[in-house]
C-alpha atoms as a PDB file:
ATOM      1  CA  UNK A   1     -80.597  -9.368  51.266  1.00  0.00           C
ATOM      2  CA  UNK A   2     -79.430 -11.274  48.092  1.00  0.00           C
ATOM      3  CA  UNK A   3     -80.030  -7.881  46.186  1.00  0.00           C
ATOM      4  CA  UNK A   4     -77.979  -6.066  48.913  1.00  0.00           C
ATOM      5  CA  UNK A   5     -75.433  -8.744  48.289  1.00  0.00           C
ATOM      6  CA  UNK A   6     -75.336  -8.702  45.149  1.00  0.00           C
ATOM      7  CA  UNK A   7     -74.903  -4.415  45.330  1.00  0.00           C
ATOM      8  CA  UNK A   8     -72.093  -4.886  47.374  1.00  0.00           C
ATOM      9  CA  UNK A   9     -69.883  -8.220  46.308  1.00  0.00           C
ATOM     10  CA  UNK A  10     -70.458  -8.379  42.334  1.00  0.00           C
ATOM     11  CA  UNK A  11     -69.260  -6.282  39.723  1.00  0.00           C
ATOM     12  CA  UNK A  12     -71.279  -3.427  37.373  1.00  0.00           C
ATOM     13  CA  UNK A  13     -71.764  -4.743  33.577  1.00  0.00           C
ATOM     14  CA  UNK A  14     -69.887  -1.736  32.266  1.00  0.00           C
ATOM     15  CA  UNK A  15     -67.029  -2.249  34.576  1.00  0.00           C
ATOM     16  CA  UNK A  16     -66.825  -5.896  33.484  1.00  0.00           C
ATOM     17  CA  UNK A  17     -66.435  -4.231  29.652  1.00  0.00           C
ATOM     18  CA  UNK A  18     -64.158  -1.486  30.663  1.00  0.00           C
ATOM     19  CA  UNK A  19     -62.115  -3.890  32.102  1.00  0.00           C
ATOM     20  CA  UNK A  20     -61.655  -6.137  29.014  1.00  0.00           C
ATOM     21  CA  UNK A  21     -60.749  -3.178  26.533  1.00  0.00           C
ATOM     22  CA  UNK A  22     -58.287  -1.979  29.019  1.00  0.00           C
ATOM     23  CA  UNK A  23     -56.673  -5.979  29.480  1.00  0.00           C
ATOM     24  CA  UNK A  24     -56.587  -5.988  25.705  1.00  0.00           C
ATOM     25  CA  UNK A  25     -55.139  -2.670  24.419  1.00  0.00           C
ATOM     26  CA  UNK A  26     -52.209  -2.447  26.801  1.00  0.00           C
ATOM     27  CA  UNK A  27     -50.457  -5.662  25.334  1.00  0.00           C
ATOM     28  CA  UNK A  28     -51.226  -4.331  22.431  1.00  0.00           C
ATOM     29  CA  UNK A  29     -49.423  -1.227  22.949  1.00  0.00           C
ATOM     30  CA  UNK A  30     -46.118  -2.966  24.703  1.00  0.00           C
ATOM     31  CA  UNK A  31     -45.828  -5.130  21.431  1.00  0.00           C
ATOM     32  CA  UNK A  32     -45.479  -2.176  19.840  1.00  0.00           C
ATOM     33  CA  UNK A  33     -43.156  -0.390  22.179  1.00  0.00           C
ATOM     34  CA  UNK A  34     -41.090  -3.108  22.051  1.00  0.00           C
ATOM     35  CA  UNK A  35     -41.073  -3.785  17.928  1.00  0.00           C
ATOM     36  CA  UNK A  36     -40.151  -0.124  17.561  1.00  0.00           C
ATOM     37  CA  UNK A  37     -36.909  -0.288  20.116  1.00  0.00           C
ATOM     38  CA  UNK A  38     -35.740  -3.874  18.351  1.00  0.00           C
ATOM     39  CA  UNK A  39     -35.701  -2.037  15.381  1.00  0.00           C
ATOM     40  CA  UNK A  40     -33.472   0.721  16.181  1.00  0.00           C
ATOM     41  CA  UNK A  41     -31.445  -1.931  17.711  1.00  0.00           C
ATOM     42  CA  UNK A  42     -31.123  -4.028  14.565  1.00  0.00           C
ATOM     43  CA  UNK A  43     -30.595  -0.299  12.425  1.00  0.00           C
ATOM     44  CA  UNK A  44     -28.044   0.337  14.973  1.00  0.00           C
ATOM     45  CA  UNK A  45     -26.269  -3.187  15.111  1.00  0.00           C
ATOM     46  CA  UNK A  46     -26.634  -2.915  11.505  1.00  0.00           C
ATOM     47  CA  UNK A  47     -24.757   0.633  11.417  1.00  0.00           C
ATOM     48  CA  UNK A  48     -21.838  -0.395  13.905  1.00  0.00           C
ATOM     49  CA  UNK A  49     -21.044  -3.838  11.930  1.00  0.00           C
ATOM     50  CA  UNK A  50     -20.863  -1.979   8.693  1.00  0.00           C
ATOM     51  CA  UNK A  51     -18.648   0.487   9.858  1.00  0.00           C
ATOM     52  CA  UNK A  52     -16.495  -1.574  10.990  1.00  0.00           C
ATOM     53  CA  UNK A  53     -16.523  -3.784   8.197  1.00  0.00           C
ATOM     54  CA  UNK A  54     -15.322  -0.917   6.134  1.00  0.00           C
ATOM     55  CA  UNK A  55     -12.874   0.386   8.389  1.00  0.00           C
ATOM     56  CA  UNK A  56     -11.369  -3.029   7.928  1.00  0.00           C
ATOM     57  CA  UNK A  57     -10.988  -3.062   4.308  1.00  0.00           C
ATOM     58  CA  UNK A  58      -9.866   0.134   4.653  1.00  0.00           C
ATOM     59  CA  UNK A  59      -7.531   0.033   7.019  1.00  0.00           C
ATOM     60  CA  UNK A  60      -5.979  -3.238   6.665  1.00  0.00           C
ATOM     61  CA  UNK A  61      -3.969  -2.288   3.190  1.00  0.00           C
ATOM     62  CA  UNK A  62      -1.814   0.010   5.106  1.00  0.00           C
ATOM     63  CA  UNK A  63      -1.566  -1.885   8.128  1.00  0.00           C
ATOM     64  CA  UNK A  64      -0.494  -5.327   6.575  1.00  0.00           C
ATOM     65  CA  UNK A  65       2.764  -4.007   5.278  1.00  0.00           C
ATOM     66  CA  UNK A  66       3.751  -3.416   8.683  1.00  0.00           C
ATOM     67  CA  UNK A  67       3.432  -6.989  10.000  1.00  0.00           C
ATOM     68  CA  UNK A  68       6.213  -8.091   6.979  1.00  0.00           C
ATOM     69  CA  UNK A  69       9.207  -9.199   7.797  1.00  0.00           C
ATOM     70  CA  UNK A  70      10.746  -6.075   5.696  1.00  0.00           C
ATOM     71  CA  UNK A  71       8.364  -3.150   6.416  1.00  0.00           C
ATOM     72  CA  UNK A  72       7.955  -0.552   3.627  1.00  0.00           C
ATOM     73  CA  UNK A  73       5.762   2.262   4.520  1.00  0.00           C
ATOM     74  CA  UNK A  74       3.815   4.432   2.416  1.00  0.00           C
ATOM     75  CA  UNK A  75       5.382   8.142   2.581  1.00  0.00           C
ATOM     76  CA  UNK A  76       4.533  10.703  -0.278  1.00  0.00           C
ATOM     77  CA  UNK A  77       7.354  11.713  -2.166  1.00  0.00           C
ATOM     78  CA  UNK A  78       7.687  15.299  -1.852  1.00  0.00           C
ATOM     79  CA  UNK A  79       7.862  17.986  -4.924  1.00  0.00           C
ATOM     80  CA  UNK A  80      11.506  18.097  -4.535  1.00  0.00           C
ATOM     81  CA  UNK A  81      12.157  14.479  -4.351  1.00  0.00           C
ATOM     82  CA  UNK A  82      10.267  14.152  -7.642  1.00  0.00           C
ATOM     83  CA  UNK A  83      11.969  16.982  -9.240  1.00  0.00           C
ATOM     84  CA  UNK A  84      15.230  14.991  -8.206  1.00  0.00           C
ATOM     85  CA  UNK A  85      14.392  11.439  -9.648  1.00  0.00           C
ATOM     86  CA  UNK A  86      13.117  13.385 -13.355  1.00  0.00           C
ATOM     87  CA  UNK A  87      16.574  15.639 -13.374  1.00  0.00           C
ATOM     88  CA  UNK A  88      18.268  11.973 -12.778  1.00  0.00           C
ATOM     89  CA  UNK A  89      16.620  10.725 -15.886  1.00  0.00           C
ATOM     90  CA  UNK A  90      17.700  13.064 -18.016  1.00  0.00           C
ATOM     91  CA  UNK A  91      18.834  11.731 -21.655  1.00  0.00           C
ATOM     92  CA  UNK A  92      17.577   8.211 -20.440  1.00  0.00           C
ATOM     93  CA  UNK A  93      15.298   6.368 -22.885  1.00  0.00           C
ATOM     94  CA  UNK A  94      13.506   3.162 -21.599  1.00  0.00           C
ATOM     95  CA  UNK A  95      10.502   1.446 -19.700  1.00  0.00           C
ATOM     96  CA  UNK A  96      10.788   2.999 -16.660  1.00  0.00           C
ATOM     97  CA  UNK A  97       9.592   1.093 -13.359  1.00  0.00           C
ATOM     98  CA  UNK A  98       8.844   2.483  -9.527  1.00  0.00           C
ATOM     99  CA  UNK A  99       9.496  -0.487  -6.745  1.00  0.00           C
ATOM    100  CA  UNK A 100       6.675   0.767  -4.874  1.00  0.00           C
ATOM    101  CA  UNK A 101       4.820   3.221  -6.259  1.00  0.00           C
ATOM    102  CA  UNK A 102       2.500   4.691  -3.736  1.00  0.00           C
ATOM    103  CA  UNK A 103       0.468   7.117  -4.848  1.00  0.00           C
ATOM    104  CA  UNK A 104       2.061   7.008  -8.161  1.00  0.00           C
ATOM    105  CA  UNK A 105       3.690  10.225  -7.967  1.00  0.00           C
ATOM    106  CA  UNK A 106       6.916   9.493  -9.208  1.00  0.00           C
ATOM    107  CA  UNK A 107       5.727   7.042 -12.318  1.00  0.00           C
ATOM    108  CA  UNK A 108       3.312  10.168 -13.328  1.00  0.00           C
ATOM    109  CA  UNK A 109       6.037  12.397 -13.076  1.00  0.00           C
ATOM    110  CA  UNK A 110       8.121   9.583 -15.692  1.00  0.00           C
ATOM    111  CA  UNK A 111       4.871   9.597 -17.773  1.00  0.00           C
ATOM    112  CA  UNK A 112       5.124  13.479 -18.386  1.00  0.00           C
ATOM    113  CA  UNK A 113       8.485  13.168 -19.613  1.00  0.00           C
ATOM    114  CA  UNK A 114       7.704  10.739 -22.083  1.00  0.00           C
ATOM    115  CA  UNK A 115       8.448   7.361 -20.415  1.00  0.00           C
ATOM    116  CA  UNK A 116       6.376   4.471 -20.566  1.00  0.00           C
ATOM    117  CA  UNK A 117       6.635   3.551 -16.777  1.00  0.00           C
ATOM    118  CA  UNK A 118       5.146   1.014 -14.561  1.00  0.00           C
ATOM    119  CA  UNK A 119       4.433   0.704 -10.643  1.00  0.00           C
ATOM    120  CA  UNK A 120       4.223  -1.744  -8.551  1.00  0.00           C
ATOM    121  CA  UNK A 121       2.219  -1.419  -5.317  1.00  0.00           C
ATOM    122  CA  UNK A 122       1.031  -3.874  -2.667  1.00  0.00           C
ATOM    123  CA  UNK A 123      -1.654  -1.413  -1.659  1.00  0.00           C
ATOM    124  CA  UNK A 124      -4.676  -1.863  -3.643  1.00  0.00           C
ATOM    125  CA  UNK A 125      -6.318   1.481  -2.689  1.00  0.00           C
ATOM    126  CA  UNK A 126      -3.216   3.283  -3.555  1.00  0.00           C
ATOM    127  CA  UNK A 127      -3.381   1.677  -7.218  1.00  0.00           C
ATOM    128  CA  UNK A 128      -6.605   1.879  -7.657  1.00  0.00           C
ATOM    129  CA  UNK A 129      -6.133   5.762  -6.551  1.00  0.00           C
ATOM    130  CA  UNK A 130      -2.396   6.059  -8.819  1.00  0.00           C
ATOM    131  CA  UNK A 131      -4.743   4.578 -11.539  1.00  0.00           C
ATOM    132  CA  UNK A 132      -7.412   7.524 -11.257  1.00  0.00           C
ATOM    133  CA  UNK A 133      -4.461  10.074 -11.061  1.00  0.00           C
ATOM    134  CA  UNK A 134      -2.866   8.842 -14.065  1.00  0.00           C
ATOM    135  CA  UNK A 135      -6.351   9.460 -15.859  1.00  0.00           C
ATOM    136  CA  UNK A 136      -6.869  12.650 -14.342  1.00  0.00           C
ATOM    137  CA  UNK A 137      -3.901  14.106 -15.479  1.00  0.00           C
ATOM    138  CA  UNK A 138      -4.287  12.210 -19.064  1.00  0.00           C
ATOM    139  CA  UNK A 139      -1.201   9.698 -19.076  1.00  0.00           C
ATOM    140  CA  UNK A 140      -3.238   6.654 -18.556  1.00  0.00           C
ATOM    141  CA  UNK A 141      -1.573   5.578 -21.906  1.00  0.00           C
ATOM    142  CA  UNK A 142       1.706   5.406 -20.342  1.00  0.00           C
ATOM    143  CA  UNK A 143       1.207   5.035 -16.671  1.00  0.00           C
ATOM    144  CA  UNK A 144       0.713   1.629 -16.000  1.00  0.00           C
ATOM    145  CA  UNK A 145       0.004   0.495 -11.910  1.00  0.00           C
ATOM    146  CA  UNK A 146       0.043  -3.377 -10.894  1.00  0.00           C
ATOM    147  CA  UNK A 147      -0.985  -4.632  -7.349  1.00  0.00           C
ATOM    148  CA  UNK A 148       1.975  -6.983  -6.506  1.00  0.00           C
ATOM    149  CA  UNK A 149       4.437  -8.076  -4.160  1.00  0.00           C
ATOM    150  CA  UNK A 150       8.134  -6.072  -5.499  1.00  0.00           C
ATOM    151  CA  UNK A 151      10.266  -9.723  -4.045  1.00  0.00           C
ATOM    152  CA  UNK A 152       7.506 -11.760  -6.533  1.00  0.00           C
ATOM    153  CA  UNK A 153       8.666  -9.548  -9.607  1.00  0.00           C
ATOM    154  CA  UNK A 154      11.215  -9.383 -12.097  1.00  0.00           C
ATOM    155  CA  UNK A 155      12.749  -6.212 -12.703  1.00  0.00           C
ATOM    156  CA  UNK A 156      14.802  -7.148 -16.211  1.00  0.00           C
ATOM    157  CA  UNK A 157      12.218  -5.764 -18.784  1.00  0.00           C
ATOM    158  CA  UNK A 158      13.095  -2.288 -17.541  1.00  0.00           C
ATOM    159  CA  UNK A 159      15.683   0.252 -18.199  1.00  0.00           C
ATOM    160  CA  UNK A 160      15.282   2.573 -15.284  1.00  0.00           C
ATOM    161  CA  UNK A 161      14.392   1.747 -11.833  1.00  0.00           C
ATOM    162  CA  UNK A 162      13.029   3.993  -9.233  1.00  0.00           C
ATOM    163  CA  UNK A 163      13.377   2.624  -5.559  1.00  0.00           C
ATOM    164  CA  UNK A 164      12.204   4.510  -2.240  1.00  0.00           C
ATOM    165  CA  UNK A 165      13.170   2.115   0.391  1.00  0.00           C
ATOM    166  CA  UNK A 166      13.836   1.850   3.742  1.00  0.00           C
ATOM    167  CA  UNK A 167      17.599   0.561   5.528  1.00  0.00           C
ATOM    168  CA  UNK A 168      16.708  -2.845   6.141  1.00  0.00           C
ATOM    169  CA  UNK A 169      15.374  -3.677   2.246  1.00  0.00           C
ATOM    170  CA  UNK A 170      18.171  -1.858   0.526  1.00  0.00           C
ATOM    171  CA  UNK A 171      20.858  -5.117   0.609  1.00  0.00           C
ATOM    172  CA  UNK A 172      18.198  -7.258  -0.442  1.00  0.00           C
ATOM    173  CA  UNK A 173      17.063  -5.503  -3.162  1.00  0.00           C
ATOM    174  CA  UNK A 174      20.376  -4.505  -4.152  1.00  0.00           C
ATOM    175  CA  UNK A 175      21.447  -8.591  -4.870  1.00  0.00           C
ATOM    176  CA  UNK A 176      17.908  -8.849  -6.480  1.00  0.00           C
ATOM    177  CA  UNK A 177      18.664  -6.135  -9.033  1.00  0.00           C
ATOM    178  CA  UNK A 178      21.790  -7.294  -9.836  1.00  0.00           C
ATOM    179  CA  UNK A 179      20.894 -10.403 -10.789  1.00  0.00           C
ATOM    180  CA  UNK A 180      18.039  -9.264 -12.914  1.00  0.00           C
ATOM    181  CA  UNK A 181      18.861  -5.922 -14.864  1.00  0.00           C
ATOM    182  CA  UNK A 182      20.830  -5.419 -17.953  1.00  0.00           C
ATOM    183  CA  UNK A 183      24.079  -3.431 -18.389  1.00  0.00           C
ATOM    184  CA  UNK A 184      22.325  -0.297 -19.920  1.00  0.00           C
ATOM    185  CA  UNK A 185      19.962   0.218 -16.879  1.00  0.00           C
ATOM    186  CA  UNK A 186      20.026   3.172 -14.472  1.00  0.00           C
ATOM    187  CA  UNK A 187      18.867   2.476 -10.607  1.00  0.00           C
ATOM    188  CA  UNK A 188      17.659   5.547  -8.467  1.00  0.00           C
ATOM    189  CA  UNK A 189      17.686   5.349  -4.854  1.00  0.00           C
ATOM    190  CA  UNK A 190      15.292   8.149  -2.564  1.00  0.00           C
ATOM    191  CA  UNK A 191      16.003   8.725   1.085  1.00  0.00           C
ATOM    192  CA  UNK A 192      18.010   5.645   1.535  1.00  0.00           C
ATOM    193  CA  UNK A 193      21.379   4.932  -0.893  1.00  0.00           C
ATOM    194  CA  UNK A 194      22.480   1.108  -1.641  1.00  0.00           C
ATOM    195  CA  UNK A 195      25.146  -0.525   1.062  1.00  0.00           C
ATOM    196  CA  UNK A 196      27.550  -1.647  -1.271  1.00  0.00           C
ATOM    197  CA  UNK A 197      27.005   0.512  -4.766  1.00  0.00           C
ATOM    198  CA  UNK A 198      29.156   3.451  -5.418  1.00  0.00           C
ATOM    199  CA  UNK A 199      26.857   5.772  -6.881  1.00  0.00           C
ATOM    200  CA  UNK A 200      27.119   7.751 -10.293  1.00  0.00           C
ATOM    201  CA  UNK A 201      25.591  10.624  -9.621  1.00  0.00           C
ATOM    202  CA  UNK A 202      23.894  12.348  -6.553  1.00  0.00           C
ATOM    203  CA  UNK A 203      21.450  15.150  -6.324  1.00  0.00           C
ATOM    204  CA  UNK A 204      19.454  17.243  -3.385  1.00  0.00           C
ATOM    205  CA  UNK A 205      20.326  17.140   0.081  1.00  0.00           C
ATOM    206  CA  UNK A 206      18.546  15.509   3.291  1.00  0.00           C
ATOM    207  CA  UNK A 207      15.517  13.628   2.877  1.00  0.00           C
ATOM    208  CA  UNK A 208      15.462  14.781  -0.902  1.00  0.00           C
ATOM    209  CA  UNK A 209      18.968  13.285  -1.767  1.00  0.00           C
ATOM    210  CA  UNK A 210      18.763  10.972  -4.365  1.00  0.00           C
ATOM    211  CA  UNK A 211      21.468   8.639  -5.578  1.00  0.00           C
ATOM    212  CA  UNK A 212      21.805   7.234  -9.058  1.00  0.00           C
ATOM    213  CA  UNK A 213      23.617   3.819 -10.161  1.00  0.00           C
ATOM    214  CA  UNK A 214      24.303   2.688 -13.877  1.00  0.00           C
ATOM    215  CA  UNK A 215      24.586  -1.457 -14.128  1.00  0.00           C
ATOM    216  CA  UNK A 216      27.494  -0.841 -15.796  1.00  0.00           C
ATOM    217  CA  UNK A 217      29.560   0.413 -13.326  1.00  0.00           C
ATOM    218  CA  UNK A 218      28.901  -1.887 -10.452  1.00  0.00           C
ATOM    219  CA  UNK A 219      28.976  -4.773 -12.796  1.00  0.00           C
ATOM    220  CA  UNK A 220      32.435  -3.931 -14.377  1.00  0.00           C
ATOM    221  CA  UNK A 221      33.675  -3.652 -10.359  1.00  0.00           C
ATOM    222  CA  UNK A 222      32.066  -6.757  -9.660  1.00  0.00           C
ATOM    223  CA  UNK A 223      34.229  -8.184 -12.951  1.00  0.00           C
ATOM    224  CA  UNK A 224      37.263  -6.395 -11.720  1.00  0.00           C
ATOM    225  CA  UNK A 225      37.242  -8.162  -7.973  1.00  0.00           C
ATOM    226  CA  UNK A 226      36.460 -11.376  -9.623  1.00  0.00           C
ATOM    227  CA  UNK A 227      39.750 -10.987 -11.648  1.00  0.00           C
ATOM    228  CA  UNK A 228      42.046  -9.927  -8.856  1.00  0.00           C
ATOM    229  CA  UNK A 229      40.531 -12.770  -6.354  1.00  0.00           C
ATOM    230  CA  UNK A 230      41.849 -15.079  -8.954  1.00  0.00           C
ATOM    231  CA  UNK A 231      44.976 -13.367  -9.562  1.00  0.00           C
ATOM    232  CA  UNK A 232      45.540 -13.403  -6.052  1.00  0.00           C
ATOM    233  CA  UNK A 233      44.560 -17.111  -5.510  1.00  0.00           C
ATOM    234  CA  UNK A 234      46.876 -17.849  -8.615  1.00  0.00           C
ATOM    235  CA  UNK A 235      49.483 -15.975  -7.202  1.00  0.00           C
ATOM    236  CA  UNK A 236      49.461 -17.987  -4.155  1.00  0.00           C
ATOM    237  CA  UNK A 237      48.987 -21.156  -5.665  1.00  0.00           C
ATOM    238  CA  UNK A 238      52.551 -20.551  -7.506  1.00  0.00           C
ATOM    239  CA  UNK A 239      54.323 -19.287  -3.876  1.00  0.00           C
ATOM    240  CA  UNK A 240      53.174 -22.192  -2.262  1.00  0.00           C
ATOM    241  CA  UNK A 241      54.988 -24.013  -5.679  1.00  0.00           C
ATOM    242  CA  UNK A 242      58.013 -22.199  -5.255  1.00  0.00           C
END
């Protein structure tokens, strides 16, 4: 009876060891599983966050400009605008400087005609990239490119000044440059002309028009209304007299 029992109710040796190997491998093999899939879920994490880190630092350059309160985009000058500003700076002489320089097209350009010129840029990717262009097309000599603000800089050390602006920066600019440049220098304007400047020359047509402005001129106006306001008040003063 007890060996009948014991046939029936217990459990065969072998089964008893089966048993255990199969209890131990299968944790085993779920540890294993799951090491593998948090893995690929780090690598993955890993991929996404760095991606989007560098999208960032990419990105944010050109978007930042657009959050100023004066906005000045980044829009390559074309081959005709370029040809423009150079014809414009014919028989010039003089550091030559490009109020945001982009790509550094324009103060390239300047550097193949002999001009030491300068650029200023907000965008460092676009000055690091001028900087390789200038070296690429071997006028790294005289093709100079600063990452700077164009309101934090003064504009007096230079003889010609390229500006491609937009509407709502030209008056601005326009009392900044007065104040700071020297009778012999030349100002060009691309796309957009100055509010209150009579120009001296202009050149192209459309989008490639480009205005020119010599100091001299606008400051000898400036001089001239100055003299008639106070002939004018004078003139008054001795009415009222009289």
């Amino acid at each position: 009876m007890a060996g009948a029992g014991g046939g029936v109710g217990g459990t065969p040796p072998g089964a008893l060891k089966e048993g255990r190997q199969s209890g131990s491998v299968l944790p085993t093999s779920l540890e294993a599983s799951g090491l593998k899939k948090s893995g690929w879920g780090l690598l993955l994490t890993g991929i996404v966050g760095g991606t989007l880190v560098a999208v960032y630092a990419v990105a944010t350059p050109f978007i930042t400009p657009a959050l100023r309160r004066i906005c000045l985009p980044f829009v390559p000058a074309t081959a005709k605008q370029i040809e423009n500003v150079v014809e414009m700076l014919r028989s010039r002489r003089g550091p030559l400087v490009d109020v945001g320089s982009g790509d550094g097209r324009i103060v390239i350009a300047a550097a193949k005609e002999g001009f030491v010129a300068a650029g200023y840029e907000l965008n460092p990717w676009l000055v690091w990239y001028s900087r390789y262009r200038a070296w690429r097309e071997g006028v790294q000599d005289l093709a100079t490119f600063y990452i700077s603000d164009l309101w934090k800089v003064t504009f007096s050390q230079y003889s010609n000044v390229v500006v491609f602006g937009v509407p709502q920066m030209m008056p601005h600019l326009e009392k900044k440059l007065e104040v700071e440049l020297e009778g012999d220098a030349r100002v060009i304007a691309c796309r957009f002309p100055f509010p209150n400047w009579t120009p001296d020359q202009v050149t192209g047509e459309g989008t490639d028009t480009v205005w020119a402005y010599d100091v001299s001129t606008f400051q000898r106006k400036r001089r001239d209304a100055l003299t008639d306001g106070r002939c004018a008040s004078s003139r008054s003063l001795k009415n009222k007299m009289y």
